[in-house]
C-alpha atoms as a PDB file:
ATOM      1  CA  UNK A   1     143.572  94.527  88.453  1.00  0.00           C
ATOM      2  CA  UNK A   2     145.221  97.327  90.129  1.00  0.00           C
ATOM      3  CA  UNK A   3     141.730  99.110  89.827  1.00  0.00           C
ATOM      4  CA  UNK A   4     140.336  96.201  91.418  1.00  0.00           C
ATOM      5  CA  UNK A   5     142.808  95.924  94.490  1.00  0.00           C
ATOM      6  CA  UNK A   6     141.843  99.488  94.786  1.00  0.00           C
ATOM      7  CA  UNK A   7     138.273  99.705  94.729  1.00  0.00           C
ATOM      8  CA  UNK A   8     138.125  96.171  97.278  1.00  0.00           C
ATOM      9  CA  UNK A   9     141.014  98.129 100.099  1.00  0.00           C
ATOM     10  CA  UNK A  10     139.253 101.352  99.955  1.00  0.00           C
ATOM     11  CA  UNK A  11     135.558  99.749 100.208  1.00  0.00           C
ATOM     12  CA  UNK A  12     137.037  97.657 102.903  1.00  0.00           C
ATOM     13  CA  UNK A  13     138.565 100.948 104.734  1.00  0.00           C
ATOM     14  CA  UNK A  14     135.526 102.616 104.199  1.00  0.00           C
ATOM     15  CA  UNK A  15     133.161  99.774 105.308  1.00  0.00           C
ATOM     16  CA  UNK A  16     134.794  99.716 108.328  1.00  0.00           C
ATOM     17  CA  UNK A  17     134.978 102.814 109.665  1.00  0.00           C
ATOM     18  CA  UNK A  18     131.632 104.144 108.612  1.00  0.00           C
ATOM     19  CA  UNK A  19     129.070 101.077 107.808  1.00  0.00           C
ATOM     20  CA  UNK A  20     130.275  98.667 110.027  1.00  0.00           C
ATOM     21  CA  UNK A  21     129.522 100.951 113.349  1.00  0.00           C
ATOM     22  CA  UNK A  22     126.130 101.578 111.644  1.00  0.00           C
ATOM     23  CA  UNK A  23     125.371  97.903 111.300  1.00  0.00           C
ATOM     24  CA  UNK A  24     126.097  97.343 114.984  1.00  0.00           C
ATOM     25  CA  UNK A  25     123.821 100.101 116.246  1.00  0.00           C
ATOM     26  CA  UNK A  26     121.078  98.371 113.771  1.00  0.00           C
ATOM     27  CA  UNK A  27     121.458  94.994 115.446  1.00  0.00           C
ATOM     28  CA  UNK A  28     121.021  96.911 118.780  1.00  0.00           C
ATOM     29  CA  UNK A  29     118.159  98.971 117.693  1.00  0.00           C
ATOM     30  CA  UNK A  30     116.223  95.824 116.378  1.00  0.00           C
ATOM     31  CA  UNK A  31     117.410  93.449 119.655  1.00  0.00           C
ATOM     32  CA  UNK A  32     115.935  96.309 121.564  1.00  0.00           C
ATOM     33  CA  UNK A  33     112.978  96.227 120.243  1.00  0.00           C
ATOM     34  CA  UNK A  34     111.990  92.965 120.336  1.00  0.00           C
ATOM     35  CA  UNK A  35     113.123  93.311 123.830  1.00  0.00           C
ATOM     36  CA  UNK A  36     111.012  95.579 124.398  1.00  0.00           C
ATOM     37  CA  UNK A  37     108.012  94.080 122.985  1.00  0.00           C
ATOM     38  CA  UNK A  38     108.713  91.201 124.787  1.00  0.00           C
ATOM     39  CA  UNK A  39     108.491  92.635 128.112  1.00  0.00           C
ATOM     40  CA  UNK A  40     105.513  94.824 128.014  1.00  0.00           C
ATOM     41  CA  UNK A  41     103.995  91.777 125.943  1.00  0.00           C
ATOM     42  CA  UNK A  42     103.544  90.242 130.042  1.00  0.00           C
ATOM     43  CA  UNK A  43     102.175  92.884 130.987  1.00  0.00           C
ATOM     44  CA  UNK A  44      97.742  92.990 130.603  1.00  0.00           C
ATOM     45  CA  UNK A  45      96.077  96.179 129.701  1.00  0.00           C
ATOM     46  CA  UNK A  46      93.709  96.839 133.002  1.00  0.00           C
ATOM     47  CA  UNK A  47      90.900  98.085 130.544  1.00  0.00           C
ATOM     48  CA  UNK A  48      90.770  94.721 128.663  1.00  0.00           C
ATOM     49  CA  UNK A  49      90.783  96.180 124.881  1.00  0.00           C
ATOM     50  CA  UNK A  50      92.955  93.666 122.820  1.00  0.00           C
ATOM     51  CA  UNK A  51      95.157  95.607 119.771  1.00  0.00           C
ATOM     52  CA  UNK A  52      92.264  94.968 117.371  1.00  0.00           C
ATOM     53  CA  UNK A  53      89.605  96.458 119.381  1.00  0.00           C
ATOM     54  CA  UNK A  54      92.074  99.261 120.408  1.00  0.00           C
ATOM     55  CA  UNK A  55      93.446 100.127 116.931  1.00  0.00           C
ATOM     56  CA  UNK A  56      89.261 100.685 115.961  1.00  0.00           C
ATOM     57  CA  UNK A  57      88.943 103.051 119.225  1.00  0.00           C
ATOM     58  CA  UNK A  58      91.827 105.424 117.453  1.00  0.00           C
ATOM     59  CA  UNK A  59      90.052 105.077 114.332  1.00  0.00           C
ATOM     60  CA  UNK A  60      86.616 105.725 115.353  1.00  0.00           C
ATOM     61  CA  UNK A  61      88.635 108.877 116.992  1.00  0.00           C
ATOM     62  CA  UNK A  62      89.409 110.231 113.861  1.00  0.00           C
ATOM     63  CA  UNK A  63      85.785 109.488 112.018  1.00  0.00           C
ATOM     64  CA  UNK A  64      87.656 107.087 109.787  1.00  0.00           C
ATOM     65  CA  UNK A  65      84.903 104.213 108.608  1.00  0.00           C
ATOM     66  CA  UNK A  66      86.300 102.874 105.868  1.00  0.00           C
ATOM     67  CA  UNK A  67      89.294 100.811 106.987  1.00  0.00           C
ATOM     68  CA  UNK A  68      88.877  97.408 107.869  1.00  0.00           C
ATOM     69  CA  UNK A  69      91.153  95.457 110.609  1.00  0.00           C
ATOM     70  CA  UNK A  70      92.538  91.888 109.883  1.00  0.00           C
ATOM     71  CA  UNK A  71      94.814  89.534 111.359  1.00  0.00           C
ATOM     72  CA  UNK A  72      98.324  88.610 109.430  1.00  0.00           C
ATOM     73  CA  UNK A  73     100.707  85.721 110.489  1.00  0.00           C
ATOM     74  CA  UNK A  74     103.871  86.274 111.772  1.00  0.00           C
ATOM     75  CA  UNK A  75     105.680  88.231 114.590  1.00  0.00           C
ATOM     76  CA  UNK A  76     105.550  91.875 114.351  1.00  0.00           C
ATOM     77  CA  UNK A  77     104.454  91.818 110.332  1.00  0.00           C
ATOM     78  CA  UNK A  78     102.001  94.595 111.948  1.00  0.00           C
ATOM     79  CA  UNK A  79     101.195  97.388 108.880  1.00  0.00           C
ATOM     80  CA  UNK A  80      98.723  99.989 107.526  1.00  0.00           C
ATOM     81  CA  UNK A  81      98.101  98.693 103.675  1.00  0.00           C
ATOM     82  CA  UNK A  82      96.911 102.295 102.051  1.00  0.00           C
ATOM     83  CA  UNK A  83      95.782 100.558  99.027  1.00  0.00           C
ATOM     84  CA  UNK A  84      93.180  98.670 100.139  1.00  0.00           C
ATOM     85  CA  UNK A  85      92.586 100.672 103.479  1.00  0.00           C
ATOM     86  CA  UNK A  86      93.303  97.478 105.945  1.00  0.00           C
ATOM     87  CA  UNK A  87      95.014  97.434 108.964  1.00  0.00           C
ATOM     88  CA  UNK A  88      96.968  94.346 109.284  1.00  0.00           C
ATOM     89  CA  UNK A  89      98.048  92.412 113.064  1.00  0.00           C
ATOM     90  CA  UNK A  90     100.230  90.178 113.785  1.00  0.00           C
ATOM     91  CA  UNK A  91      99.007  86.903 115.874  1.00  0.00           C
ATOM     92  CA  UNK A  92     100.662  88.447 118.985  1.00  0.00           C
ATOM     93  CA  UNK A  93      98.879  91.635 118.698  1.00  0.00           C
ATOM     94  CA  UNK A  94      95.271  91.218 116.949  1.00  0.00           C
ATOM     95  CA  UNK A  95      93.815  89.453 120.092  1.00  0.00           C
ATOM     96  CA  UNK A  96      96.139  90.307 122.717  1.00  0.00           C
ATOM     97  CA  UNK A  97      95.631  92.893 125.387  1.00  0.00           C
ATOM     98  CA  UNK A  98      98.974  93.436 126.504  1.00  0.00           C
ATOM     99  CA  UNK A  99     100.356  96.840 126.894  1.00  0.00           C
ATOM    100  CA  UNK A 100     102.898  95.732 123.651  1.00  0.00           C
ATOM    101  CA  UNK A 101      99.941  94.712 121.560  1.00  0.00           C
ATOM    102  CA  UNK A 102      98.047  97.788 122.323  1.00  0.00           C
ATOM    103  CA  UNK A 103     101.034 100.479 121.666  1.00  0.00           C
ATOM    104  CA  UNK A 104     101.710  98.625 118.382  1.00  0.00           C
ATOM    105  CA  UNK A 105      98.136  98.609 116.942  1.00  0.00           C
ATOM    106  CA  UNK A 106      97.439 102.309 117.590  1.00  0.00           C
ATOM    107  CA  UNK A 107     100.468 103.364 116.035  1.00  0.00           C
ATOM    108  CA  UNK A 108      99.253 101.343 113.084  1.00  0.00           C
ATOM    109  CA  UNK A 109      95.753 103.344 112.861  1.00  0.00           C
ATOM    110  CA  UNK A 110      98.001 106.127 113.495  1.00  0.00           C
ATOM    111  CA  UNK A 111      99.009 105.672 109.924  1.00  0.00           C
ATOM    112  CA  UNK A 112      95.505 105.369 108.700  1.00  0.00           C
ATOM    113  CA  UNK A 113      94.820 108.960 110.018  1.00  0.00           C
ATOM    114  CA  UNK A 114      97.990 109.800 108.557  1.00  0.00           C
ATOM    115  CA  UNK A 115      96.522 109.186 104.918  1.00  0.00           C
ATOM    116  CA  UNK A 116      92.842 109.873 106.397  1.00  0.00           C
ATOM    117  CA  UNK A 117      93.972 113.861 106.820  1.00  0.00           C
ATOM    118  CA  UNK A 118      96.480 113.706 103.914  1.00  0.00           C
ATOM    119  CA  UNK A 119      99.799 114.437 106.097  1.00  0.00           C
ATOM    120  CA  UNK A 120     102.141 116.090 104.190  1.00  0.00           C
ATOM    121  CA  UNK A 121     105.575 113.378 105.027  1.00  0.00           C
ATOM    122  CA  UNK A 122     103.720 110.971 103.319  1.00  0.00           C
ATOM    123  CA  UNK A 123     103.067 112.512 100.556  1.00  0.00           C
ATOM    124  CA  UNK A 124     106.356 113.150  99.771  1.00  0.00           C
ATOM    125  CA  UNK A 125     107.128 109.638 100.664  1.00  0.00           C
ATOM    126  CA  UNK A 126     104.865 108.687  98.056  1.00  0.00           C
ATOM    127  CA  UNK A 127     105.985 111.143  95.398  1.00  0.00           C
ATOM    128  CA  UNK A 128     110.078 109.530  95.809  1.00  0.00           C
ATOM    129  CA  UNK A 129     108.864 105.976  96.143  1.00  0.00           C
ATOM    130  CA  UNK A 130     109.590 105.097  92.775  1.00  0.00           C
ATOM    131  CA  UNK A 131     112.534 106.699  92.727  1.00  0.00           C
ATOM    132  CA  UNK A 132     113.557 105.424  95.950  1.00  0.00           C
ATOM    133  CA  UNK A 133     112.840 101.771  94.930  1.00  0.00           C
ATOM    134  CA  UNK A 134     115.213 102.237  91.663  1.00  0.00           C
ATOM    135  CA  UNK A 135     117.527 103.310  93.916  1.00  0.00           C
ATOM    136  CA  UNK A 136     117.793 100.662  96.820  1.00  0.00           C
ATOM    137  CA  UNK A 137     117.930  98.073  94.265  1.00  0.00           C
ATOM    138  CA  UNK A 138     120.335  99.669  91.526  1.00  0.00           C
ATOM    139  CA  UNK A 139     122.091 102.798  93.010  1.00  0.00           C
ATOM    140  CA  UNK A 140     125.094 100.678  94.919  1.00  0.00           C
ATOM    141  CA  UNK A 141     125.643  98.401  91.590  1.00  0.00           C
ATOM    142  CA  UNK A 142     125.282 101.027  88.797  1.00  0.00           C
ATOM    143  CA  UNK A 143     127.983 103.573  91.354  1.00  0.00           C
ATOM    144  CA  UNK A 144     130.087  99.839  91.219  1.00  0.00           C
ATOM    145  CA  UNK A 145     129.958  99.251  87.775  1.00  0.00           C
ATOM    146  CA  UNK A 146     130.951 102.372  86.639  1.00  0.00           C
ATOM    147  CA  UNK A 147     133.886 102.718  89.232  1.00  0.00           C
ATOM    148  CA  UNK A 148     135.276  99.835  87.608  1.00  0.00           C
ATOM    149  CA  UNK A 149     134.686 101.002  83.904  1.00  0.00           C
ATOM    150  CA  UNK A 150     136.272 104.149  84.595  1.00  0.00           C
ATOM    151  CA  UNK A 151     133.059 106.073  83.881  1.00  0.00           C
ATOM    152  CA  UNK A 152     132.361 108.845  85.764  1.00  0.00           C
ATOM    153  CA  UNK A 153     128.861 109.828  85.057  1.00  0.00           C
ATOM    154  CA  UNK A 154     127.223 106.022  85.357  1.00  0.00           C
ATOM    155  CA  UNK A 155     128.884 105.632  88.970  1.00  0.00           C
ATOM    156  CA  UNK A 156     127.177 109.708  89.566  1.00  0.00           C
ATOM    157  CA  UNK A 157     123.882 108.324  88.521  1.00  0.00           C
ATOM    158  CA  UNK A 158     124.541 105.241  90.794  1.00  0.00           C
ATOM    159  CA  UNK A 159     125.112 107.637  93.818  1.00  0.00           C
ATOM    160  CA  UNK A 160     122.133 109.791  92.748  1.00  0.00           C
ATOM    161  CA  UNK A 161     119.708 107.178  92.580  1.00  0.00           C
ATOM    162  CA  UNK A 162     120.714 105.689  96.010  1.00  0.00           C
ATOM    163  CA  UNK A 163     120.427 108.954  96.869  1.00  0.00           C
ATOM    164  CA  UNK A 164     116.686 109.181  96.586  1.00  0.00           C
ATOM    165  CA  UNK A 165     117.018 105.926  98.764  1.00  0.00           C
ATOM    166  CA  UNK A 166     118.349 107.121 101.181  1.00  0.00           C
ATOM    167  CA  UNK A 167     116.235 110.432 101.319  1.00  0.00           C
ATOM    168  CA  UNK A 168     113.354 107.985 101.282  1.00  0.00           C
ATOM    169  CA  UNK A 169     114.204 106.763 104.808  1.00  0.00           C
ATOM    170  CA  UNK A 170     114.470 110.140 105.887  1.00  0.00           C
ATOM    171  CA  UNK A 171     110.997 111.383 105.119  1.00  0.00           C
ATOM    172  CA  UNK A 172     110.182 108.238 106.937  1.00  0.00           C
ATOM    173  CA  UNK A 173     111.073 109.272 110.258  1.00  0.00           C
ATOM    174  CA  UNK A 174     108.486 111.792 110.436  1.00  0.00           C
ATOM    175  CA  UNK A 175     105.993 109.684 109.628  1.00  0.00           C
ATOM    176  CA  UNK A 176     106.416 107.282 111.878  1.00  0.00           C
ATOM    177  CA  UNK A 177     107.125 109.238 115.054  1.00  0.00           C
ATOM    178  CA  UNK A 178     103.978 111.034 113.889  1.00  0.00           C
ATOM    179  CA  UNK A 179     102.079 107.913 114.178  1.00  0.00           C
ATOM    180  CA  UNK A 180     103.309 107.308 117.590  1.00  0.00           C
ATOM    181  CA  UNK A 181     102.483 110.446 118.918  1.00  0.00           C
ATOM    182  CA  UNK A 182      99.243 110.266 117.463  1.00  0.00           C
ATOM    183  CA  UNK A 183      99.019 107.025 118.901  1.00  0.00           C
ATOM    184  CA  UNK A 184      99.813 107.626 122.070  1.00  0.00           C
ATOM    185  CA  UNK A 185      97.346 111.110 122.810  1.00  0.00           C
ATOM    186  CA  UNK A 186      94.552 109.350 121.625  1.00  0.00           C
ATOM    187  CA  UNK A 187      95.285 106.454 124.251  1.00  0.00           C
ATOM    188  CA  UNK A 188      95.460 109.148 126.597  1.00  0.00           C
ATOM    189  CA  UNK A 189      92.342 110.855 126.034  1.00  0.00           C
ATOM    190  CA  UNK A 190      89.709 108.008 125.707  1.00  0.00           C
ATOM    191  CA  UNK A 191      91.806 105.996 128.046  1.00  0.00           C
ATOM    192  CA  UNK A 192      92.948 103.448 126.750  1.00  0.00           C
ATOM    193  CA  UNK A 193      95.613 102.639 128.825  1.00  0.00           C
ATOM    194  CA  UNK A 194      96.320 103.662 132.095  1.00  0.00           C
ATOM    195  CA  UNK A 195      99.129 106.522 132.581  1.00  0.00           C
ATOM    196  CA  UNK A 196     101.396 103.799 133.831  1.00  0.00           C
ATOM    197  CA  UNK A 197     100.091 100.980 131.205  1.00  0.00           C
ATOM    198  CA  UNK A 198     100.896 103.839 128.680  1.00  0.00           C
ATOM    199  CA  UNK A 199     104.333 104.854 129.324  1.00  0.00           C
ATOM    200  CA  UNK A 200     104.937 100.851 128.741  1.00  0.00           C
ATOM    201  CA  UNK A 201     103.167 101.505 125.019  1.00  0.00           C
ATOM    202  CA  UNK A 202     105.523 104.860 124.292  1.00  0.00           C
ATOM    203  CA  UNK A 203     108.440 102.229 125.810  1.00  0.00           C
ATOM    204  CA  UNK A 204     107.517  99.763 122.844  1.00  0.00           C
ATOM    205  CA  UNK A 205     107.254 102.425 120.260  1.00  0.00           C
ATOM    206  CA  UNK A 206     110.225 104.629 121.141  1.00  0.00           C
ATOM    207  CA  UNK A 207     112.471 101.392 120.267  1.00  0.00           C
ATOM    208  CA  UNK A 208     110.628 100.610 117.126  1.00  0.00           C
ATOM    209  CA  UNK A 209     111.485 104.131 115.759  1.00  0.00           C
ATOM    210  CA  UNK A 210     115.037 103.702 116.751  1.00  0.00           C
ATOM    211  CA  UNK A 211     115.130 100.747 114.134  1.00  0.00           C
ATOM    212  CA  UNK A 212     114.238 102.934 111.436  1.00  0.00           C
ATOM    213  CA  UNK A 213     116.900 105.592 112.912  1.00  0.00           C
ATOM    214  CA  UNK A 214     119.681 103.246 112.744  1.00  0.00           C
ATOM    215  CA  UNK A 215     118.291 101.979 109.266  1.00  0.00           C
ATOM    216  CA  UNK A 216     118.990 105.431 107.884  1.00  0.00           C
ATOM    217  CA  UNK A 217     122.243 105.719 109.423  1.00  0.00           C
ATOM    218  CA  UNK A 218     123.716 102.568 107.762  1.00  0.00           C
ATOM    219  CA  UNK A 219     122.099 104.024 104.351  1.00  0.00           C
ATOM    220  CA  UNK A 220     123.790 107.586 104.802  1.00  0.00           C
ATOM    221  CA  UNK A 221     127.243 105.520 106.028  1.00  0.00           C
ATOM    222  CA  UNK A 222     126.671 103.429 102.584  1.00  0.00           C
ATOM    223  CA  UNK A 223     126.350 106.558 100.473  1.00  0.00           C
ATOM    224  CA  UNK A 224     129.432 108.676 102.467  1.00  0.00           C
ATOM    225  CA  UNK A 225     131.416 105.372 101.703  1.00  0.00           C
ATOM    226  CA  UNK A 226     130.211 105.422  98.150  1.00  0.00           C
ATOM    227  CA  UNK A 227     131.099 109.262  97.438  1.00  0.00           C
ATOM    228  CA  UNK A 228     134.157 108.924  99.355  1.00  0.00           C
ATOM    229  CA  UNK A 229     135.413 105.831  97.029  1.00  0.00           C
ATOM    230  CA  UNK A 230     133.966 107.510  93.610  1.00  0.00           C
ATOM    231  CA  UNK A 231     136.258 110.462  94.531  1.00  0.00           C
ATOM    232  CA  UNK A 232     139.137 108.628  95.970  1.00  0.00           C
ATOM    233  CA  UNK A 233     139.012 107.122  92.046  1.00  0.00           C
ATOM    234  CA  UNK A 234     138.712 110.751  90.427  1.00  0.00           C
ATOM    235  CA  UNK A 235     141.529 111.546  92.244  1.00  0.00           C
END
């Protein structure tokens, strides 16, 4: 028991100071963007292009023919599906020709160059996504388990394999600040969007990458409070 009492005041401690702040800037981050996409979702591209239509002008860009555009339900469910080369909209952005729409469907065919010219990020995103899976799923519980049993290497292997989690996220970044900027040149330079129109678009896709910014920093505050705990233990 007094292991228990142990483990639940220093998690607590540690939660507080170092996820909890983390959290908070996550909820921010993601209110953000939806605020975001909500405002420039008012405001109608001058050229007319819906997302669709705008996502195949950054792909014809790049000479990439073999990757199909669909609609998918749901509100900002917008992705690149490498394994069967289909860009997939949301409702609000597959027809729509809002400054929003467009800024979120070119940073999707972003990604499809991405895997078109073999970027290096995501192919080491790739090569730890196994890894990384193992690890969002079992790392925490394994580093848990063997805190409470007392056994140092299981709760090491826990922290390891969140580890690869967490280094997951970071590749990430990259990649999807990568897409944006591609994303946003090519709007430039077959115009797209106006310059105005397009400062809306980087607007929209600034916030989204701040969601995955804040994402990592509740995963690196998760693993700090893990280590810290583990060694409070060893101790």
């Amino acid at each position: 028991m007094d292991g228990y009492f142990s483990y639940h005041y220093m998690s607590n401690y540690y939660y507080i100071i170092l996820v909890l702040p983390m959290l908070i800037l996550s909820m921010i981050a993601s209110a953000k963007v939806n605020s975001s996409f909500k405002k420039y979702s008012k405001i109608m591209s001058s050229r007319g292009l819906s997302g669709a239509q705008a996502a195949f002008e950054i792909l014809r860009y790049y000479g990439i023919t073999n990757v199909q555009i669909e609609r998918v339900s749901g509100n900002l469910t917008d992705h690149y599906d490498p394994k069967t080369n289909v860009i997939r909209l949301s409702d609000n952005v597959y027809n729509s020709t809002s400054v929003a729409a467009i800024g979120v469907a070119c940073h999707e065919a972003g990604h499809a160059a991405q895997y078109a010219e073999n970027y290096s990020p995501i192919k080491i995103r790739n090569s730890i996504l196994p890894l990384a899976n193992i690890g969002s799923k079992a790392g925490i519980p394994l580093a848990i388990l063997g805190y409470f049993l007392g056994f140092g290497p299981l709760a090491i292997a826990g922290v390891v394999f969140f580890s690869f989690a967490v280094l997951f996220q970071l590749v990430t970044l990259p990649v999807e600040f990568n897409a944006s900027k591609r994303a946003l040149n090519v709007i430039s330079e077959v115009d797209i969007l106006s310059d105005d129109e397009k400062k809306g678009a980087k607007n929209v896709l600034t916030s989204a990458a701040m969601t995955y910014v804040a994402a990592l920093a509740v995963s690196v505050a998760n693993l700090l409070r893990l280590i810290l705990t583990i060694n409070r233990r060893r101790d």
